[in-house]
N, C-alpha and C. Protein backbone atom coordinates (compact mmCIF):
# COMPACT_ATOMS: atom_id res chain seq x y z
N UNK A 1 0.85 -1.17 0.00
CA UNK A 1 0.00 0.00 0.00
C UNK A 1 0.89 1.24 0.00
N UNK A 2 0.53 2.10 -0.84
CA UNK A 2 1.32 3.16 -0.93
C UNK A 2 0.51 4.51 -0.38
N UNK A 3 1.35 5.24 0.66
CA UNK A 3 0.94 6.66 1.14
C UNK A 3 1.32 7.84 0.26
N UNK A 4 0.26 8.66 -0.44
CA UNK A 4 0.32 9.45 -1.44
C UNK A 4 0.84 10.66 -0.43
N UNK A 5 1.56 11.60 -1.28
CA UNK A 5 2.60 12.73 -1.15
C UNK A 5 1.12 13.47 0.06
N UNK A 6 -0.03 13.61 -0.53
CA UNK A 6 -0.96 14.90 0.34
C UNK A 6 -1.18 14.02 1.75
N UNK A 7 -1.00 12.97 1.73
CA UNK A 7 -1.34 12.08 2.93
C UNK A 7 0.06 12.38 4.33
N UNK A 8 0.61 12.15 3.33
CA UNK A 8 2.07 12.08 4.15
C UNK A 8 2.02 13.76 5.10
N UNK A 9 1.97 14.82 3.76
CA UNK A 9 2.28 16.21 4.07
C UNK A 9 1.31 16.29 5.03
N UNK A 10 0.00 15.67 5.08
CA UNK A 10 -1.16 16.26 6.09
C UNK A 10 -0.10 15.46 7.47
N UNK A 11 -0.09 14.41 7.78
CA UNK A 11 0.20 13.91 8.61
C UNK A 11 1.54 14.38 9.40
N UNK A 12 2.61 15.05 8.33
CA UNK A 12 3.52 15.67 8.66
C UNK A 12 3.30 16.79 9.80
N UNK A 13 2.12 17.42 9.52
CA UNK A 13 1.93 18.91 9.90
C UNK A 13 1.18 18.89 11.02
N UNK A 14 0.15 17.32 11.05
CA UNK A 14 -0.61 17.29 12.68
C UNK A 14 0.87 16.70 13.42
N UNK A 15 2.16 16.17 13.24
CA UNK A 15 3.21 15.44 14.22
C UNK A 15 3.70 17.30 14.35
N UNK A 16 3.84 18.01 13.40
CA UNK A 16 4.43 19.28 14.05
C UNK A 16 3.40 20.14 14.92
N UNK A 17 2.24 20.04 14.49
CA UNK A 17 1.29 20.68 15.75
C UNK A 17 1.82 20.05 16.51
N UNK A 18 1.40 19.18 17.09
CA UNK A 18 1.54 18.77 18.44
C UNK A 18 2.85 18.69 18.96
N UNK A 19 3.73 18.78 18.18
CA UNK A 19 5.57 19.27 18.78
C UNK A 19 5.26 20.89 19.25
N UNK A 20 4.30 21.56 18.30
CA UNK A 20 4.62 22.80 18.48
C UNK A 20 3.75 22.90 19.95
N UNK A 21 2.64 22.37 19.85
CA UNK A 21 1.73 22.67 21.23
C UNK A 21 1.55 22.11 22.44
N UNK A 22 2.95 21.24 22.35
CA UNK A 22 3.91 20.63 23.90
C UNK A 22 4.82 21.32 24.05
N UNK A 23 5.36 21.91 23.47
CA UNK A 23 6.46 23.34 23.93
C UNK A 23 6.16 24.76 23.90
N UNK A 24 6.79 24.81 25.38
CA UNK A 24 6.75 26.10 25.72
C UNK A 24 7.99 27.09 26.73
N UNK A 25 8.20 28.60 26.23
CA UNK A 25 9.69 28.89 26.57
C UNK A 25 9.21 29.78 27.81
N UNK A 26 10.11 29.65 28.99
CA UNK A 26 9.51 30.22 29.93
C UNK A 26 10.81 31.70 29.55
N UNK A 27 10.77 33.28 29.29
CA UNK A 27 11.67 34.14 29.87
C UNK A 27 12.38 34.42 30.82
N UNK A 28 13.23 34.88 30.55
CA UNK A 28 13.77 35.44 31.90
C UNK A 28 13.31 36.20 32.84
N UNK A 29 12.14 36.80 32.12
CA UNK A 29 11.99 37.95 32.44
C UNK A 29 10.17 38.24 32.71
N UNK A 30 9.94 36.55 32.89
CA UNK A 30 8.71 35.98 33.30
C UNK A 30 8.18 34.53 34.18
N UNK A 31 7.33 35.01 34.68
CA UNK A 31 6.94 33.83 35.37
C UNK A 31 5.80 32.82 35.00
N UNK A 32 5.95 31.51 35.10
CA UNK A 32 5.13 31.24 33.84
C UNK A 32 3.88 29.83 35.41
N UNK A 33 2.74 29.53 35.12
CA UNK A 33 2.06 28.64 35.45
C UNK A 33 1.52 27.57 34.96
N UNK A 34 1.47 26.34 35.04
CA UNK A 34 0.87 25.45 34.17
C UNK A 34 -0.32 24.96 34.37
N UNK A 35 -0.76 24.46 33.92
CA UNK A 35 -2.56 24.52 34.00
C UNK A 35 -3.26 23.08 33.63
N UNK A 36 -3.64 21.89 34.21
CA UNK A 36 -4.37 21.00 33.70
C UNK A 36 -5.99 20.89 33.72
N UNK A 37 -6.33 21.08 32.50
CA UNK A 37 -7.62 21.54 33.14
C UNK A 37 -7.86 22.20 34.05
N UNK A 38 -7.41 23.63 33.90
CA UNK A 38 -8.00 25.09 35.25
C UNK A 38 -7.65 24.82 36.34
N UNK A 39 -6.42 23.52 36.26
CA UNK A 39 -6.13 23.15 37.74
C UNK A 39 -4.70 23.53 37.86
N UNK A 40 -3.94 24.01 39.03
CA UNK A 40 -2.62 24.69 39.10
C UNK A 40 -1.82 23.29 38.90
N UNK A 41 -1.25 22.81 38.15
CA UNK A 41 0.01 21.81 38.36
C UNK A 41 1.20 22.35 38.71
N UNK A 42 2.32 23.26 38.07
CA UNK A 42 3.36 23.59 38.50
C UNK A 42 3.08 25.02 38.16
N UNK A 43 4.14 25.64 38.99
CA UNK A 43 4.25 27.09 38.81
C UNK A 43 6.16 27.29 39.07
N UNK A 44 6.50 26.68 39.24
CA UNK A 44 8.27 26.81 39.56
C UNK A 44 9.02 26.48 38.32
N UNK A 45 9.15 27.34 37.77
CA UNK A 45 10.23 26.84 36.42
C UNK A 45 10.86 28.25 36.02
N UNK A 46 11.84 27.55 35.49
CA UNK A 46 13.18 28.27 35.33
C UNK A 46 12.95 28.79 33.95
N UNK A 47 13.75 29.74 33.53
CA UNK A 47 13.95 30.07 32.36
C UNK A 47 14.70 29.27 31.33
N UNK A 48 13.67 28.96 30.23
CA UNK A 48 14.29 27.79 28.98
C UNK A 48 12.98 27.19 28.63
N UNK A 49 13.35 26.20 27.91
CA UNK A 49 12.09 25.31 27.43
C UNK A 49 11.97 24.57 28.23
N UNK A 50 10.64 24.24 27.94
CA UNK A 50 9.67 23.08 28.78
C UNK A 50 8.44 22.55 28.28
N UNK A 51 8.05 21.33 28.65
CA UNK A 51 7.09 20.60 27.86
C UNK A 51 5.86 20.63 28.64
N UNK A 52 4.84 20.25 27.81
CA UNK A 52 3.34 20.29 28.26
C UNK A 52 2.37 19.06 27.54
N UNK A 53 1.12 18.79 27.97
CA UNK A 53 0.76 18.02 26.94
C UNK A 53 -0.52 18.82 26.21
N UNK A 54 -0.53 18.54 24.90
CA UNK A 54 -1.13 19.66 24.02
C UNK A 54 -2.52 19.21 24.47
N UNK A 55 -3.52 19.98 24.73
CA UNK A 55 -4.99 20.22 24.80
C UNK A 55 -5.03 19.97 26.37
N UNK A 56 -4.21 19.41 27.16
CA UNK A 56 -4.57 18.65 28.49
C UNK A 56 -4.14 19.97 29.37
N UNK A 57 -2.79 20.49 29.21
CA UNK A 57 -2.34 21.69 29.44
C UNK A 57 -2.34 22.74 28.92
N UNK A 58 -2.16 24.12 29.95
CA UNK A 58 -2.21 25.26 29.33
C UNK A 58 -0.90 25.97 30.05
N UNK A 59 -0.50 26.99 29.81
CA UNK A 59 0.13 27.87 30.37
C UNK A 59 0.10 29.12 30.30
N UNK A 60 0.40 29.99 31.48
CA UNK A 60 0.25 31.28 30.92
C UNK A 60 1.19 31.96 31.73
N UNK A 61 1.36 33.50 31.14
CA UNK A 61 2.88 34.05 31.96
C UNK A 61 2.69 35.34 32.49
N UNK A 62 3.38 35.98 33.55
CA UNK A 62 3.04 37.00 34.17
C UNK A 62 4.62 37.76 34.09
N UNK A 63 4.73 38.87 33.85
CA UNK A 63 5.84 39.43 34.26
C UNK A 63 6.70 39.41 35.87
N UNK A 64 8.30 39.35 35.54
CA UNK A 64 9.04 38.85 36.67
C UNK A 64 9.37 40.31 37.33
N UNK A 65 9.60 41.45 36.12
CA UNK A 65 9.83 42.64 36.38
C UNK A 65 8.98 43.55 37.68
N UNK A 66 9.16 44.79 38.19
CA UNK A 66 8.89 45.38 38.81
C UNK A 66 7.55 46.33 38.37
N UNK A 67 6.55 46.42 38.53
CA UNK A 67 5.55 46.95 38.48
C UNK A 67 4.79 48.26 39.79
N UNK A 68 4.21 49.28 38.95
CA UNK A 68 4.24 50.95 39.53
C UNK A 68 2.86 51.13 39.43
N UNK A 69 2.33 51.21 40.39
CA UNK A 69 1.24 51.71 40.85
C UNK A 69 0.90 53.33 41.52
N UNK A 70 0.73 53.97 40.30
CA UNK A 70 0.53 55.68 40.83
C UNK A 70 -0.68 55.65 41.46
N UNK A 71 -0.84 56.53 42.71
CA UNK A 71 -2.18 56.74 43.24
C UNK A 71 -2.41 58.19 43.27
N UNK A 72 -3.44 58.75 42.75
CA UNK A 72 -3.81 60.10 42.57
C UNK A 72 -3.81 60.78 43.83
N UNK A 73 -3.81 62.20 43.81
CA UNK A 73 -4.04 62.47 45.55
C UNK A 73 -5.44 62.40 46.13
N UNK A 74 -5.50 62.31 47.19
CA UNK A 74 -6.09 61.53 48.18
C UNK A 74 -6.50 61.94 49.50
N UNK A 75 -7.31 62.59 49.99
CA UNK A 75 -7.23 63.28 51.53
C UNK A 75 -7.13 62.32 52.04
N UNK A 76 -6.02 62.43 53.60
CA UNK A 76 -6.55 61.64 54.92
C UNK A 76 -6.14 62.86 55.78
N UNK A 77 -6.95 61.93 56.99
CA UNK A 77 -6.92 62.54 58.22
C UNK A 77 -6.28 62.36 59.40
N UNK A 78 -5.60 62.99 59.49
CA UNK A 78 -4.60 63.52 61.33
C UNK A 78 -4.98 62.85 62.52
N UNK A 79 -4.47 62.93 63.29
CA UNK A 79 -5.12 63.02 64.45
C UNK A 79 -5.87 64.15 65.04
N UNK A 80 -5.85 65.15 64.96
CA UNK A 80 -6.10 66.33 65.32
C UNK A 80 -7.44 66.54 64.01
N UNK A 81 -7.72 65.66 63.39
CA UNK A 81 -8.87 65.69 62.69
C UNK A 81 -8.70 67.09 60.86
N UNK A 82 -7.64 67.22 60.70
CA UNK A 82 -7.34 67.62 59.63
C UNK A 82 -7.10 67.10 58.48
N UNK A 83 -7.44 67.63 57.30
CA UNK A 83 -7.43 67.05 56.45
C UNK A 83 -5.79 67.00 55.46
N UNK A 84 -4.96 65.89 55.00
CA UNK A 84 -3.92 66.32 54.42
C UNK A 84 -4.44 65.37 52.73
N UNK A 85 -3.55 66.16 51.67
CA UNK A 85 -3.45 65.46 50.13
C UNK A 85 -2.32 64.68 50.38
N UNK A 86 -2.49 63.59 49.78
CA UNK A 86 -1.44 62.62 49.91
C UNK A 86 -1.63 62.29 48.66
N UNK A 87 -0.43 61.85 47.52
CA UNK A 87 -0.56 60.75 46.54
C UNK A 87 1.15 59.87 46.60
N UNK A 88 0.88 59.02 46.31
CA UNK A 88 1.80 58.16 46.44
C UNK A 88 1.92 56.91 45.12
N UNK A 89 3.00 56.05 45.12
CA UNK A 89 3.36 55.32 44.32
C UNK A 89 3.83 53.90 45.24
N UNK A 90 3.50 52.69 44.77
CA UNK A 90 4.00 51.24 44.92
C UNK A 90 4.35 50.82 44.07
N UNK A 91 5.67 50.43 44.23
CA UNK A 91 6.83 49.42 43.59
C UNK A 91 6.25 48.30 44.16
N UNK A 92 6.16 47.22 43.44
CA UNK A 92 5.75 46.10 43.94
C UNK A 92 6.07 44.37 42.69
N UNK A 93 6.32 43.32 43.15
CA UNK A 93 6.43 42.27 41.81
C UNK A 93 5.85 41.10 42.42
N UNK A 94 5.58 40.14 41.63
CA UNK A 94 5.19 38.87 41.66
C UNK A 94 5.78 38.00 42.28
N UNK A 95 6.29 37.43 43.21
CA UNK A 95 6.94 36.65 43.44
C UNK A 95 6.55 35.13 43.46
N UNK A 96 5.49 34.63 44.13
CA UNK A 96 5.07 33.19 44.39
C UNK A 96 3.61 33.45 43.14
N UNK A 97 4.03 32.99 42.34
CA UNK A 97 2.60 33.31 41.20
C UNK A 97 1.93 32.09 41.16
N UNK A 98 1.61 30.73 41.69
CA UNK A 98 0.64 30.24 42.19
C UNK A 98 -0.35 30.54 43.47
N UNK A 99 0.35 31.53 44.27
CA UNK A 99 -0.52 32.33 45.16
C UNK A 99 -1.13 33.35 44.62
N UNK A 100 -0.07 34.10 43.55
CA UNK A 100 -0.83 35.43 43.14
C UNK A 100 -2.13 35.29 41.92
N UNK A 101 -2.23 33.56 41.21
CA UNK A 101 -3.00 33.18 40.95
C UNK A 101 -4.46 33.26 41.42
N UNK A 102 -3.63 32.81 42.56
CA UNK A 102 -5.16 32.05 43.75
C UNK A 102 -5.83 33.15 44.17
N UNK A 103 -4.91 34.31 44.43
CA UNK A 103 -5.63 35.17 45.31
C UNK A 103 -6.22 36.80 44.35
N UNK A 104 -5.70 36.29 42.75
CA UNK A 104 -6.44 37.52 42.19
C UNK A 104 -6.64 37.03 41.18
N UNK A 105 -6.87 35.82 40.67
CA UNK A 105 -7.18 35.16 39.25
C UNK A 105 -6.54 35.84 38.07
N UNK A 106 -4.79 36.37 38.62
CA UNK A 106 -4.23 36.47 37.44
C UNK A 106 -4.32 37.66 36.77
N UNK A 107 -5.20 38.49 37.46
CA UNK A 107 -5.42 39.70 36.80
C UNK A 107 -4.89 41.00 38.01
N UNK A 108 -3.74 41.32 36.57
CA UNK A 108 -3.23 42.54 37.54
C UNK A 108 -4.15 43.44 38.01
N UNK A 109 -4.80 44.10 37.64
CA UNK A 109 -5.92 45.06 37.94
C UNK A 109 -6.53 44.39 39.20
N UNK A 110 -6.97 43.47 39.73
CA UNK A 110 -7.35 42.99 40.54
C UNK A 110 -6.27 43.33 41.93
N UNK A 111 -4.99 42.93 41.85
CA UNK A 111 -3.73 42.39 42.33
C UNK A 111 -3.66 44.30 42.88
N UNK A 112 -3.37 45.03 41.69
CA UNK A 112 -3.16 46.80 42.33
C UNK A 112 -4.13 47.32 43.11
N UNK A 113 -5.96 46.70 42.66
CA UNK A 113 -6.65 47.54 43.44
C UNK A 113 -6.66 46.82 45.22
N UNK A 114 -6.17 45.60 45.18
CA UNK A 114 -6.16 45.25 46.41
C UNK A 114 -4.71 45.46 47.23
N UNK A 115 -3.75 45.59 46.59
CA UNK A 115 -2.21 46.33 47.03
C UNK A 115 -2.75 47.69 47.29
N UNK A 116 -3.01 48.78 46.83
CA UNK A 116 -3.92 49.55 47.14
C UNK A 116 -4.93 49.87 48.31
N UNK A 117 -5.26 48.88 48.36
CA UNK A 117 -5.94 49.08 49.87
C UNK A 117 -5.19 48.97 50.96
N UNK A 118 -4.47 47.89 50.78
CA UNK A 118 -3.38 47.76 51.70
C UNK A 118 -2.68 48.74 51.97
N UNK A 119 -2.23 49.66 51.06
CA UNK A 119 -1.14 50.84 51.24
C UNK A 119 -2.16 51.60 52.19
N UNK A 120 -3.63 51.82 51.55
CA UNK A 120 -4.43 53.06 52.03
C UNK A 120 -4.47 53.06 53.47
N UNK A 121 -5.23 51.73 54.20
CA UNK A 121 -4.86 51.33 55.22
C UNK A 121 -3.93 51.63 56.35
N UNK A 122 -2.54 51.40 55.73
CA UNK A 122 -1.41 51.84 56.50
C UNK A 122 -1.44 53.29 56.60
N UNK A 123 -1.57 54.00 55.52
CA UNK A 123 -1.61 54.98 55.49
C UNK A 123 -2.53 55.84 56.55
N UNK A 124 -3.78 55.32 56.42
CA UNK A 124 -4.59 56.02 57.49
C UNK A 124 -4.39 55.87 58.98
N UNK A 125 -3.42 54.68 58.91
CA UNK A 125 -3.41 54.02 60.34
C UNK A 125 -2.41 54.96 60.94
N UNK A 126 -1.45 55.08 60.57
CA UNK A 126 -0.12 56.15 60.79
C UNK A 126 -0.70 57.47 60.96
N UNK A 127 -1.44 57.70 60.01
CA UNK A 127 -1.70 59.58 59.82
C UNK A 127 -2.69 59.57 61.37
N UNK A 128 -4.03 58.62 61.01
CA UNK A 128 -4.71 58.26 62.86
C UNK A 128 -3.52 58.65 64.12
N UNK A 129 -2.44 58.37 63.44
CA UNK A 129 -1.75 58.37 65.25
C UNK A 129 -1.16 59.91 65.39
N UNK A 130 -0.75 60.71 64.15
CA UNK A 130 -0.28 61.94 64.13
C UNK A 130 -0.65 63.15 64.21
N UNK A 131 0.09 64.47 64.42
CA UNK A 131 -0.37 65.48 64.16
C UNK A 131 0.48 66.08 62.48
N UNK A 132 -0.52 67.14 62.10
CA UNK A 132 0.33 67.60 61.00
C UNK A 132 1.76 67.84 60.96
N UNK A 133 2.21 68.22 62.37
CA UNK A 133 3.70 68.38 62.20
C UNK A 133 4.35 67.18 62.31
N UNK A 134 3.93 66.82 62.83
CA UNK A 134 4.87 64.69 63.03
C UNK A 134 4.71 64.64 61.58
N UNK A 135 3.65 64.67 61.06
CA UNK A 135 3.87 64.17 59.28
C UNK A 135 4.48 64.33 58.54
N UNK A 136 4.93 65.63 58.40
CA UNK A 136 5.37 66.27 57.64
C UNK A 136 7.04 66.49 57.95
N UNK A 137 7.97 66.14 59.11
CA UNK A 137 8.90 66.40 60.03
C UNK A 137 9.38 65.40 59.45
N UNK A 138 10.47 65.24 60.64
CA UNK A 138 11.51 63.91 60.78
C UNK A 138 10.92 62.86 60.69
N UNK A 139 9.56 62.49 61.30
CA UNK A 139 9.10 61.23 61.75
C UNK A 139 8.53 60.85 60.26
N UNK A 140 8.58 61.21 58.99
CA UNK A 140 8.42 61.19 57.87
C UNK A 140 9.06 59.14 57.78
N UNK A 141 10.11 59.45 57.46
CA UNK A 141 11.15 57.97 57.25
C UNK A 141 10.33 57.02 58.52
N UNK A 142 10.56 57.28 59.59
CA UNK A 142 9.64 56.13 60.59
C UNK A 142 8.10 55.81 59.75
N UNK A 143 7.38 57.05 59.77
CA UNK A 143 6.01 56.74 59.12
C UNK A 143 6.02 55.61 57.91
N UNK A 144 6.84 55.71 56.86
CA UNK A 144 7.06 55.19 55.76
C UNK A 144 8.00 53.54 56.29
N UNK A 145 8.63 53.98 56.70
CA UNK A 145 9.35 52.54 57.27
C UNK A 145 7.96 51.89 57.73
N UNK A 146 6.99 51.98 58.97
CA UNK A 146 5.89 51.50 59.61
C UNK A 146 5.17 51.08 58.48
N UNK A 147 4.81 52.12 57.87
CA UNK A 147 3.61 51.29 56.24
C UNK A 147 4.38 50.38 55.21
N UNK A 148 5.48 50.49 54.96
CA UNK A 148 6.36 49.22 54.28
C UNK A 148 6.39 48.47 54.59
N UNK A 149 6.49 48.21 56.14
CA UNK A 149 6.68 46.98 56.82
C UNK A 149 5.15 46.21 56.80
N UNK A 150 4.24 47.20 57.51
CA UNK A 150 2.84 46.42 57.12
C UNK A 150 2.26 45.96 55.68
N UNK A 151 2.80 46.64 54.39
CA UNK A 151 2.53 46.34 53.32
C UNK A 151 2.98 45.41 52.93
N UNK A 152 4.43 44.68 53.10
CA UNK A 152 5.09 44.15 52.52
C UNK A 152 4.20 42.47 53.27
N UNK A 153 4.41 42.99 54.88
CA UNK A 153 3.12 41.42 55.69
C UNK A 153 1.52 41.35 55.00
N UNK A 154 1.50 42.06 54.37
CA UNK A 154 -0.08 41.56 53.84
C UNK A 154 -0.18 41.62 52.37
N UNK A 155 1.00 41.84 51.99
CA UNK A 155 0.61 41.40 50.25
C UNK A 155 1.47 40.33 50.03
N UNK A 156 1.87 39.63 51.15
CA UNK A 156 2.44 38.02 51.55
C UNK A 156 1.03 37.01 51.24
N UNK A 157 0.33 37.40 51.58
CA UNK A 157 -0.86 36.91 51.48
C UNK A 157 -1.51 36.99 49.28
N UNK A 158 -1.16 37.73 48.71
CA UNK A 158 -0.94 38.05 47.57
C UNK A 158 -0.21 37.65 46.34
N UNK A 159 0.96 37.12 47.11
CA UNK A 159 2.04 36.79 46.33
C UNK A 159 2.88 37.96 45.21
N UNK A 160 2.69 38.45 46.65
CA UNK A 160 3.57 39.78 45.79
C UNK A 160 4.42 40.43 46.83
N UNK A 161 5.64 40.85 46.65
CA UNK A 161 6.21 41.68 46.88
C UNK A 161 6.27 43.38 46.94
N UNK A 162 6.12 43.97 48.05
CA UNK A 162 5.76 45.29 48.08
C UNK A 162 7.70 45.81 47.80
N UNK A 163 8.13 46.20 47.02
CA UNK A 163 9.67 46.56 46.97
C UNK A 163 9.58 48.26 47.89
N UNK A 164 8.75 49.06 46.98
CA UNK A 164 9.21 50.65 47.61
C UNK A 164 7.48 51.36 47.82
């Protein structure tokens, strides 16, 4: 029995699909998750190639880089019950991205508006204990040291890293 030239070529091209749709390159400069059926299998891999099985798995990738969250200004309030403008910025990255999966389905927008709260939080909690001049003074670096430190413990929960 002989396999005609269009037989062969078709068959050629479903063995390269499926080479092509078991490989996948993780960046350097990304973090990548694997997926069996919507279910987390691995999330730890290095930068290079790596295999999958085509239709059973999925993968998808998140940046490894550092990500900036501007916040517009913002009143809070003193202790002394005054009002101050505040706007501020978070440096912040991905670090454990099967948590940061779990806990924002992957979607940055999700991931900033809840880093975001977190900052706001600290923020109010500190300004609660002050007067305008503590704020604005020396005790500036303490204030900011105090909300880093709390930011950085609750977007642990996130899988993210609060950097600045």
């Amino acid at each position: 029995m002989k396999i005609s030239s269009s037989s062969l070529g078709i068959i050629a091209l479903i063995v390269l699909g499926l080479i092509y749709g078991s490989v996948f390159t993780v960046g350097e400069r990304e973090l990548a998750i694997k997926f069996r059926f919507s279910e987390i299998v691995d999330s730890d891999y290095v930068p290079g190639l790596h295999f999958k099985l085509p239709y059973v798995n999925s993968v998808e990738f998140y940046p490894k880089r550092l990500l900036t969250i501007i916040n517009p200004q913002e009143q809070f309030l003193t202790k002394e019950k005054k009002n101050l403008y505040v706007d501020f910025f978070v440096k912040w990255r991905i670090t454990d991205v099967a948590t940061y999966y779990r806990a924002t389905g992957g979607d940055a927008n999700r991931a900033a508006s809840r880093l975001l709260e977190i900052v706001k939080d600290g923020i109010r909690a500190e300004f609660a204990k002050r007067t305008v001049p503590e704020v604005v003074s020396a005790e500036r670096r303490e204030i900011m040291a105090d909300m880093l430190t709390n930011a950085r413990d609750n977007a642990v929960q996130l899988g993210i890293e609060v950097v600045d």
